[in-house]
PDB file of N, CA and C in Angstrom:
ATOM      1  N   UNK A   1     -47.667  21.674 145.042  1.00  0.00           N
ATOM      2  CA  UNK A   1     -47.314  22.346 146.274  1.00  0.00           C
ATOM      3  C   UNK A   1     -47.174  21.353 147.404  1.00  0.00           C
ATOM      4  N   UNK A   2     -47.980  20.122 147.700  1.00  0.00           N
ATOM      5  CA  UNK A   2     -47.936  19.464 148.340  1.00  0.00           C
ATOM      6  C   UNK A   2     -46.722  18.514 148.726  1.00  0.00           C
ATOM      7  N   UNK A   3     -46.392  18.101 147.735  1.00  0.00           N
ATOM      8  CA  UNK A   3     -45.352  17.397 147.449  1.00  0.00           C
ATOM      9  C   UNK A   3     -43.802  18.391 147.677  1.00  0.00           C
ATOM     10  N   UNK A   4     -44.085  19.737 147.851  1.00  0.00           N
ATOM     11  CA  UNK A   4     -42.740  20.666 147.781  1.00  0.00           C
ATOM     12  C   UNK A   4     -42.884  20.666 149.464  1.00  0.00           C
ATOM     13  N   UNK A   5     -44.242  20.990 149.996  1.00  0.00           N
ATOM     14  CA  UNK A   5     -43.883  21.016 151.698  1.00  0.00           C
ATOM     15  C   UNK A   5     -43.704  19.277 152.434  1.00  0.00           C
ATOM     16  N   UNK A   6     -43.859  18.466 151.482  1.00  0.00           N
ATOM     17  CA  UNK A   6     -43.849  17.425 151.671  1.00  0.00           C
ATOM     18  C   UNK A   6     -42.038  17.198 152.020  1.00  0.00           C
ATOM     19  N   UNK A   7     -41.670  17.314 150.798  1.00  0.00           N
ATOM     20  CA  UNK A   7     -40.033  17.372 150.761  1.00  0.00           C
ATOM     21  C   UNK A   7     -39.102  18.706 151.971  1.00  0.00           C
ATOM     22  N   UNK A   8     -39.879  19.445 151.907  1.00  0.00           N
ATOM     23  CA  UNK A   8     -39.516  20.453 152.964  1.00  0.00           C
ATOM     24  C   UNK A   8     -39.613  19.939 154.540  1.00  0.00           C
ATOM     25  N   UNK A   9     -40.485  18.865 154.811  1.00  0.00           N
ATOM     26  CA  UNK A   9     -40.622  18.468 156.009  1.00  0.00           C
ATOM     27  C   UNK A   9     -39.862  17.508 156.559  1.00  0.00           C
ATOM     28  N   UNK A  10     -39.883  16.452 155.343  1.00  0.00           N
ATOM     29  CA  UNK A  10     -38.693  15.599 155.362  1.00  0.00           C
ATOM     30  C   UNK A  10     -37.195  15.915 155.284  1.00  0.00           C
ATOM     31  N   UNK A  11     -37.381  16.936 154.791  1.00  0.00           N
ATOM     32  CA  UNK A  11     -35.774  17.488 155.117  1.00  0.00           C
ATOM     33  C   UNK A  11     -34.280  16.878 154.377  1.00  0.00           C
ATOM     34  N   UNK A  12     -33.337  16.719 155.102  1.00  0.00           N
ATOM     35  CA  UNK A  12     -32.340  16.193 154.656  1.00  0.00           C
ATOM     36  C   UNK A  12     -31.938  16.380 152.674  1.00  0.00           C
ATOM     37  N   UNK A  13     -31.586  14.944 152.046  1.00  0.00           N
ATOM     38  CA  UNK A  13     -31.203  15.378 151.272  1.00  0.00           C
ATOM     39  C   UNK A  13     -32.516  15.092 150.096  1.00  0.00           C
ATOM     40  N   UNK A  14     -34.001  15.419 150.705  1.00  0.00           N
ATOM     41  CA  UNK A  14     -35.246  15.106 149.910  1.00  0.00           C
ATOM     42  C   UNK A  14     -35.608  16.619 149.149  1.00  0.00           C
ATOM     43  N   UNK A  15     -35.348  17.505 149.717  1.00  0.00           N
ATOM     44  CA  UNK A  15     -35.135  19.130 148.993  1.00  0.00           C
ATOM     45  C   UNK A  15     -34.438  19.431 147.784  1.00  0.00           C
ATOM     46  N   UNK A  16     -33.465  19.049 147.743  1.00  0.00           N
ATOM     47  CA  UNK A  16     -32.354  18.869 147.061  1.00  0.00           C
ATOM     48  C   UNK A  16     -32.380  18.242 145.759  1.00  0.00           C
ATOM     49  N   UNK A  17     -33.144  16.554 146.302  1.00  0.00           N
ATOM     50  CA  UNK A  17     -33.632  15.546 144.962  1.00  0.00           C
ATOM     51  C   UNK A  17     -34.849  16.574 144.393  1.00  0.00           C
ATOM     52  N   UNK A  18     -35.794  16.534 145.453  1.00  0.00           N
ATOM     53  CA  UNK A  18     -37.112  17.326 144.524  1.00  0.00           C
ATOM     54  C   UNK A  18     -36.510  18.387 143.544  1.00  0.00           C
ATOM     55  N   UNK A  19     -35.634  19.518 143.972  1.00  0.00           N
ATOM     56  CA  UNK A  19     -35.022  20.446 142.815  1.00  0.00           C
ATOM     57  C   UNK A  19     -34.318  20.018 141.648  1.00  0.00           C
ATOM     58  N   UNK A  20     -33.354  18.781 142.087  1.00  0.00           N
ATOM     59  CA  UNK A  20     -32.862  18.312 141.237  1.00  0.00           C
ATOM     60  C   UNK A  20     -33.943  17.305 139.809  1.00  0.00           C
ATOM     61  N   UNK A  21     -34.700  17.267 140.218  1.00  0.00           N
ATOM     62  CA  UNK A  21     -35.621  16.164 139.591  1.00  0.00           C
ATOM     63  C   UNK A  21     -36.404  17.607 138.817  1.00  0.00           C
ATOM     64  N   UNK A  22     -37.029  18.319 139.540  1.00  0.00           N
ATOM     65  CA  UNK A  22     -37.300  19.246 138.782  1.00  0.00           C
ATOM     66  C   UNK A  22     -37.083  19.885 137.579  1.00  0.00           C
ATOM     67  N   UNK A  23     -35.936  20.536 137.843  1.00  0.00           N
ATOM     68  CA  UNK A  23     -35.094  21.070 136.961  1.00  0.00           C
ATOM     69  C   UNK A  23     -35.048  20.219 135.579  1.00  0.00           C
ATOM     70  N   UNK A  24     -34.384  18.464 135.818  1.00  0.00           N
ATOM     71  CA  UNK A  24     -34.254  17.828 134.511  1.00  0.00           C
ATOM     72  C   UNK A  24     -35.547  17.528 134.191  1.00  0.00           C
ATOM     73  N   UNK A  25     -36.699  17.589 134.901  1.00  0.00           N
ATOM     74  CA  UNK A  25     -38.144  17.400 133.964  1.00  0.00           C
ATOM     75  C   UNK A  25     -38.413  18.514 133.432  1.00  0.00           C
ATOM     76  N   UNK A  26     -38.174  19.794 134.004  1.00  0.00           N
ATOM     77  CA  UNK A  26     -38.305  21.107 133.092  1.00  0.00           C
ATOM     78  C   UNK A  26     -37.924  21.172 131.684  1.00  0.00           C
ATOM     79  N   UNK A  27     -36.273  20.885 131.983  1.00  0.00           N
ATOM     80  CA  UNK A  27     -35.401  19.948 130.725  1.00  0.00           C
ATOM     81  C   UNK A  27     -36.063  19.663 129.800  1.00  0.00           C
ATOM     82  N   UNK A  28     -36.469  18.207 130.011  1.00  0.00           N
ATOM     83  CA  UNK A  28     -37.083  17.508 129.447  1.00  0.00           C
ATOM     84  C   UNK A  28     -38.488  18.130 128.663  1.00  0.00           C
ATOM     85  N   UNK A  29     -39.275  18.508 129.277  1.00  0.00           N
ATOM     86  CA  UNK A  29     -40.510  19.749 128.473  1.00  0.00           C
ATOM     87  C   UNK A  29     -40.059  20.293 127.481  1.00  0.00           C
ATOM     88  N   UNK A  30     -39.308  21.471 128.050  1.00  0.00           N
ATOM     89  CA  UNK A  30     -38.385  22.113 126.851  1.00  0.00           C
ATOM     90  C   UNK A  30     -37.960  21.193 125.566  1.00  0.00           C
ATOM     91  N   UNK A  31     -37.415  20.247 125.471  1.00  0.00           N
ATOM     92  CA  UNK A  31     -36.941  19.114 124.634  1.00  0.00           C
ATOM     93  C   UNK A  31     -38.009  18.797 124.131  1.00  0.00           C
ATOM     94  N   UNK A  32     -39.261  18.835 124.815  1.00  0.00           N
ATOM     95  CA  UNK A  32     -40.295  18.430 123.755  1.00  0.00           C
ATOM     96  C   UNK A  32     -40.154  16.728 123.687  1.00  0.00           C
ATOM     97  N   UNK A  33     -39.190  16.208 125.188  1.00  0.00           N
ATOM     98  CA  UNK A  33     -39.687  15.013 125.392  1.00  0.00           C
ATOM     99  C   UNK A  33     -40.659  14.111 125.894  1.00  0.00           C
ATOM    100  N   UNK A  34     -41.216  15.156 127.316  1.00  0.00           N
ATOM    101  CA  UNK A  34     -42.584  14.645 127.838  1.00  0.00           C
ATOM    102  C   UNK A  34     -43.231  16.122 128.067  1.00  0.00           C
ATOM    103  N   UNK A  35     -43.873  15.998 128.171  1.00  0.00           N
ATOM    104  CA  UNK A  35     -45.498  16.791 127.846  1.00  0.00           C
ATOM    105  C   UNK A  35     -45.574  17.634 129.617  1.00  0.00           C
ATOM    106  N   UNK A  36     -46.011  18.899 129.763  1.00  0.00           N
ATOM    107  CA  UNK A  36     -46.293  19.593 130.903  1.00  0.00           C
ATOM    108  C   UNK A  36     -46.755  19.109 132.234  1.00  0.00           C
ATOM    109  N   UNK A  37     -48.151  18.243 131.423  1.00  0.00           N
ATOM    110  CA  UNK A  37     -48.391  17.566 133.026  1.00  0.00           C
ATOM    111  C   UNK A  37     -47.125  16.080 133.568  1.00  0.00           C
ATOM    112  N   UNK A  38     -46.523  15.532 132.512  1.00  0.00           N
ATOM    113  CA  UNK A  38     -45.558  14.870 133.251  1.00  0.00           C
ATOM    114  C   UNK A  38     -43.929  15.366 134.300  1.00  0.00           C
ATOM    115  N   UNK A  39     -44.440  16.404 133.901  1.00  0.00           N
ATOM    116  CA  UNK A  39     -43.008  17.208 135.053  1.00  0.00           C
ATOM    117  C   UNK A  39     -43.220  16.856 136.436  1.00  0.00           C
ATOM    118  N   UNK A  40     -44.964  17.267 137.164  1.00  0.00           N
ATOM    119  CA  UNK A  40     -44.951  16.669 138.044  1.00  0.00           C
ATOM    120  C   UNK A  40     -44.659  15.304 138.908  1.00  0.00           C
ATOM    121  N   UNK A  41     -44.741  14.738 137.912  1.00  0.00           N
ATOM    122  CA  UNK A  41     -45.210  13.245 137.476  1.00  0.00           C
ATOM    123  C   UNK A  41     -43.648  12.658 138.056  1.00  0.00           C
ATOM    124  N   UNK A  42     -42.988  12.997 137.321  1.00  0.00           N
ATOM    125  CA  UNK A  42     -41.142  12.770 136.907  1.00  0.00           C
ATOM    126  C   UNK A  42     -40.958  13.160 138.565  1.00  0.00           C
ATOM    127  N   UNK A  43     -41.018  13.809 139.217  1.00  0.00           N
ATOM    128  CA  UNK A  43     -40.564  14.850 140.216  1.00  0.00           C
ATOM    129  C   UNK A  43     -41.143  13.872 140.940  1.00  0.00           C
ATOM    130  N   UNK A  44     -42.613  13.608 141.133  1.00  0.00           N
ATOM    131  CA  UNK A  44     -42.936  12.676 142.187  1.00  0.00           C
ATOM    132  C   UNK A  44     -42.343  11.594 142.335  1.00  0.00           C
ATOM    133  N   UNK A  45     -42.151  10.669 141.337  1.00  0.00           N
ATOM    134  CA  UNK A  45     -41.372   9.370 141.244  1.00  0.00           C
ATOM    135  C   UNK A  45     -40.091   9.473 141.742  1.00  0.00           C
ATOM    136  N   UNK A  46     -39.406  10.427 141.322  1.00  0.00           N
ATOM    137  CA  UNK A  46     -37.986  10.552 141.837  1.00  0.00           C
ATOM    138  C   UNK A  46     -38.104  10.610 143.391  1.00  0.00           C
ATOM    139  N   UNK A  47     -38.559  11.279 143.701  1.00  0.00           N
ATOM    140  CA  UNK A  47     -39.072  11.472 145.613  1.00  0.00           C
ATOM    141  C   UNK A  47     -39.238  10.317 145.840  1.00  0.00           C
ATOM    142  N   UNK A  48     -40.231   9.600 145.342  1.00  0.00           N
ATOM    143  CA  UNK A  48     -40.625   8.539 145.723  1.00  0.00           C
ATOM    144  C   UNK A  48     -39.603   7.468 146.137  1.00  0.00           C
ATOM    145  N   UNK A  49     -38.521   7.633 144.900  1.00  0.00           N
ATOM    146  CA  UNK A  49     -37.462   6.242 144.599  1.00  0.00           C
ATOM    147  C   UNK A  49     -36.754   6.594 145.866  1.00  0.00           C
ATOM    148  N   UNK A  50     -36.356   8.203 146.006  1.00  0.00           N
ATOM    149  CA  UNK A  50     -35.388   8.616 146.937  1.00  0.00           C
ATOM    150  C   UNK A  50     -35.917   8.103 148.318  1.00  0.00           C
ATOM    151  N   UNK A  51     -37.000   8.296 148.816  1.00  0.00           N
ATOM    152  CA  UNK A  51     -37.039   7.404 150.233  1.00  0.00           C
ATOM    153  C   UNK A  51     -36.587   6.650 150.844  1.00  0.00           C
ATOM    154  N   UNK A  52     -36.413   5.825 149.696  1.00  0.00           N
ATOM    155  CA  UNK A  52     -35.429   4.583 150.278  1.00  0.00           C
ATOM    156  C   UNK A  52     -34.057   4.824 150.825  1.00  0.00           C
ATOM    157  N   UNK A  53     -33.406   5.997 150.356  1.00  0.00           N
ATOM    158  CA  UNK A  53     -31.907   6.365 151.125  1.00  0.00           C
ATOM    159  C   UNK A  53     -32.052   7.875 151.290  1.00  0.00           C
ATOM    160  N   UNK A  54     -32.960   8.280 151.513  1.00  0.00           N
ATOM    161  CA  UNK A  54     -32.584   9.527 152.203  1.00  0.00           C
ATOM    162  C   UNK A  54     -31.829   9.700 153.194  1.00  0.00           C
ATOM    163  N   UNK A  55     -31.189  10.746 153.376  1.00  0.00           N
ATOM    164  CA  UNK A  55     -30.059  10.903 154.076  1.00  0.00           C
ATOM    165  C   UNK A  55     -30.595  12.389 155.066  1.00  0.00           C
ATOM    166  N   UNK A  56     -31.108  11.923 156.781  1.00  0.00           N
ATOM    167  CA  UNK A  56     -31.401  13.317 157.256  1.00  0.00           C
ATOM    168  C   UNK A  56     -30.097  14.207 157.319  1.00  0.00           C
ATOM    169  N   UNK A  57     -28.972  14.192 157.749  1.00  0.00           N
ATOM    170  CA  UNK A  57     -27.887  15.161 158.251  1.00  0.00           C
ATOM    171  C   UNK A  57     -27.322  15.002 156.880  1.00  0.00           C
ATOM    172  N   UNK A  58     -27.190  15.452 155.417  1.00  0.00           N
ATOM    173  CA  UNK A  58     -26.287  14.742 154.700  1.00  0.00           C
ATOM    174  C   UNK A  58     -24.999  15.301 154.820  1.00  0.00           C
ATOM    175  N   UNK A  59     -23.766  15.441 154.292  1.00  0.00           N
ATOM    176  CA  UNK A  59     -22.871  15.859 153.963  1.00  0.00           C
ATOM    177  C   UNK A  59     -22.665  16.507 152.665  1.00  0.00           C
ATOM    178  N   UNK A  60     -21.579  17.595 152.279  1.00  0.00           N
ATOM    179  CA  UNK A  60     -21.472  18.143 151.157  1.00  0.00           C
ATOM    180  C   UNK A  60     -21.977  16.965 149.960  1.00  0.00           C
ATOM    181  N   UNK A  61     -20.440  16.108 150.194  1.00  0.00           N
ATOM    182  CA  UNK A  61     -20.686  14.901 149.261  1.00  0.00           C
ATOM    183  C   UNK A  61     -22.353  14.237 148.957  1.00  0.00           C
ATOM    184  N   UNK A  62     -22.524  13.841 149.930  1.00  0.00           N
ATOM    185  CA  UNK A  62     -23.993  13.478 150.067  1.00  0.00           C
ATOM    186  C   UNK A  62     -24.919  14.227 149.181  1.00  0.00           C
ATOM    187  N   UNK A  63     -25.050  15.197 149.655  1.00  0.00           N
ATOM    188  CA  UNK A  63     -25.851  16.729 148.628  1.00  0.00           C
ATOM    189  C   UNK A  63     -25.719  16.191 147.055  1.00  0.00           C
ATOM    190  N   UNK A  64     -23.910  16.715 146.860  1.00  0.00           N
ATOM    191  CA  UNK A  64     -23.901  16.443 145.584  1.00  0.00           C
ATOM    192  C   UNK A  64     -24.044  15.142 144.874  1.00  0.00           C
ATOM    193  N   UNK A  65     -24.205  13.710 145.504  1.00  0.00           N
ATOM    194  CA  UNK A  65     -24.090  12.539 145.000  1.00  0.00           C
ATOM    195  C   UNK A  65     -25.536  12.652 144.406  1.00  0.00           C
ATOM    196  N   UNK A  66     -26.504  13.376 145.442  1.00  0.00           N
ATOM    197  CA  UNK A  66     -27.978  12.709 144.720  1.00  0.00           C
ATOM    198  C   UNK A  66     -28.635  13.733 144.500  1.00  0.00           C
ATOM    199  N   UNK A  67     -28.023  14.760 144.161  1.00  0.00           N
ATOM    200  CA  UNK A  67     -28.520  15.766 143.072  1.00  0.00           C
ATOM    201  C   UNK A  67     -28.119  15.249 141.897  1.00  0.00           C
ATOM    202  N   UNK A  68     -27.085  14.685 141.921  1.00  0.00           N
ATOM    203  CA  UNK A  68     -26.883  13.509 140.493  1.00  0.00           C
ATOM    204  C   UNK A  68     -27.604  12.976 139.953  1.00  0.00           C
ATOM    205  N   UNK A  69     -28.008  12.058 141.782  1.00  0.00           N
ATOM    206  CA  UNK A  69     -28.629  10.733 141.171  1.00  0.00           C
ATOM    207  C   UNK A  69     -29.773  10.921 140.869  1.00  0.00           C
ATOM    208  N   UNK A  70     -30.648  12.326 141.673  1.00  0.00           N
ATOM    209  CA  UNK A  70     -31.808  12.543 140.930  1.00  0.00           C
ATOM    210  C   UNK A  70     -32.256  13.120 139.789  1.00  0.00           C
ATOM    211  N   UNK A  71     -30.821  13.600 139.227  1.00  0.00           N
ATOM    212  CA  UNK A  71     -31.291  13.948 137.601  1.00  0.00           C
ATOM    213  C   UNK A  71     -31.064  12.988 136.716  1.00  0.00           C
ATOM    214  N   UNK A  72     -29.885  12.173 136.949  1.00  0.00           N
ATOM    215  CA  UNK A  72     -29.890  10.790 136.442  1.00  0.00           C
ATOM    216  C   UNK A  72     -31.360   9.546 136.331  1.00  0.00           C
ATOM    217  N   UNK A  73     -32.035   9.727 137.392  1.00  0.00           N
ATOM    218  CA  UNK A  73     -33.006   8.670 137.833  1.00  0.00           C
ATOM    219  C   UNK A  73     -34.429   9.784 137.020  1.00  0.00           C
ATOM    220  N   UNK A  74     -34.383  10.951 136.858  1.00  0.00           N
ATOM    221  CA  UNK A  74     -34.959  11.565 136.276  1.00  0.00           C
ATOM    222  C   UNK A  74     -34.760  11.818 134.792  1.00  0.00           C
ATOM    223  N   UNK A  75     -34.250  11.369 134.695  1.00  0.00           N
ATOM    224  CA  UNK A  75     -34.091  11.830 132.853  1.00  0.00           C
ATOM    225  C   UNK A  75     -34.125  10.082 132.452  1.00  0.00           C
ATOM    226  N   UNK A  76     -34.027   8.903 133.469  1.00  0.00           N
ATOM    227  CA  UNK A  76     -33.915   8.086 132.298  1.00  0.00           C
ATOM    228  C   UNK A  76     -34.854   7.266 132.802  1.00  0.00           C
ATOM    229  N   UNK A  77     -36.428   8.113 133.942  1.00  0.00           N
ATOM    230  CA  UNK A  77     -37.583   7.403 134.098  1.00  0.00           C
ATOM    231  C   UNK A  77     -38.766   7.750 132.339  1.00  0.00           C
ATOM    232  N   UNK A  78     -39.237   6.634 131.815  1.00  0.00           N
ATOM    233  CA  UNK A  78     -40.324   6.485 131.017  1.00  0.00           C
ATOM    234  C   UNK A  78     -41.652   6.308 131.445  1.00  0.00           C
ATOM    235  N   UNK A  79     -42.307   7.024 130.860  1.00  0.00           N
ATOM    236  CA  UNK A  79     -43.760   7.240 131.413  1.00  0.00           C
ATOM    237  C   UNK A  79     -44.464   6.161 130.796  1.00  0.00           C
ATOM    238  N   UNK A  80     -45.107   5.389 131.437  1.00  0.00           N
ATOM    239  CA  UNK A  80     -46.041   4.610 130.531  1.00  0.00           C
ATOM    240  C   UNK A  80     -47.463   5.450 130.602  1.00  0.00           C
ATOM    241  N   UNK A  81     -48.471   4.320 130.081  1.00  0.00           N
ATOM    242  CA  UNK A  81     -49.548   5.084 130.071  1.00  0.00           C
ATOM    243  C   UNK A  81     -50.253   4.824 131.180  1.00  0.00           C
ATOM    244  N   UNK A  82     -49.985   4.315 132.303  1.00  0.00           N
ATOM    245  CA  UNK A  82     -50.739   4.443 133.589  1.00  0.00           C
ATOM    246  C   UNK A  82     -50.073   5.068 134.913  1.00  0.00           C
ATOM    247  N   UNK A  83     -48.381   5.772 134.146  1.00  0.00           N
ATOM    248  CA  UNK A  83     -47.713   7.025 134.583  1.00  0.00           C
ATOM    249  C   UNK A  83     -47.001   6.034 135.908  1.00  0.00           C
ATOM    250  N   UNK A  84     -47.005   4.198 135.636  1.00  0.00           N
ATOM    251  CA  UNK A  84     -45.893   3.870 136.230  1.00  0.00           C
ATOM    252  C   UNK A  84     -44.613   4.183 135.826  1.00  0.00           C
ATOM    253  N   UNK A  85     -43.100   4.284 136.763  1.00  0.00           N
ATOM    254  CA  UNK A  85     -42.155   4.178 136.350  1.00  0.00           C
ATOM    255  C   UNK A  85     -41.355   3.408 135.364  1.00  0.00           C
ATOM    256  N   UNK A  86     -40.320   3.457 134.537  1.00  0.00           N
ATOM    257  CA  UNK A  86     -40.282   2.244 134.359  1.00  0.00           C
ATOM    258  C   UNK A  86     -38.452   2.700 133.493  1.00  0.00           C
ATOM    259  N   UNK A  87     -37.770   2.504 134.052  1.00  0.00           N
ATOM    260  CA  UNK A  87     -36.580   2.432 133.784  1.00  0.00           C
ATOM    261  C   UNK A  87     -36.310   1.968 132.484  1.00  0.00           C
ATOM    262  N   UNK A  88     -35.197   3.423 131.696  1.00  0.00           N
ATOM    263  CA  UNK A  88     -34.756   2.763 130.409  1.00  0.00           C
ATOM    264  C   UNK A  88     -33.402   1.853 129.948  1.00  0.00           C
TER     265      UNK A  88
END
């Protein structure tokens, strides 16, 4: 929950990533690729990465570029076992 009013406060296009990141870790569960408690996990990191270019006013384009990029950056983060990121 924290992390959802977190993204809600920040605004712009950080709502958007959090859903988008969501969704492909849900994905991913379902698939029976990572395990329940890593959905959160996936979702936080993606937020995390996104900081760096968040966009407050975005544009359509904008919207849709990193709802991309956060299912992209979400489906191809690996969990290690101390639940750093780590790009495949």
């Amino acid at each position: 929950m924290d992390l959802a009013y977190a993204a809600g406060r920040a605004g712009g296009t950080m709502t958007g990533v959090l859903s988008a990141a969501n969704e492909k870790a849900v994905e991913m569960f379902i698939d029976e690729r990572i395990g329940y408690l890593d959905i959160f996990k996936i979702v936080e990191l993606t937020c995390d990465k996104h900081r760096e270019e968040m966009v407050a006013s975005p544009s359509l384009e904008e919207i849709i570029h990193y709802d991309l990029w956060a299912r992209d950056y979400a489906a191809n983060l690996q969990l290690t076992s101390d639940r750093s990121p780590v790009r495949a």
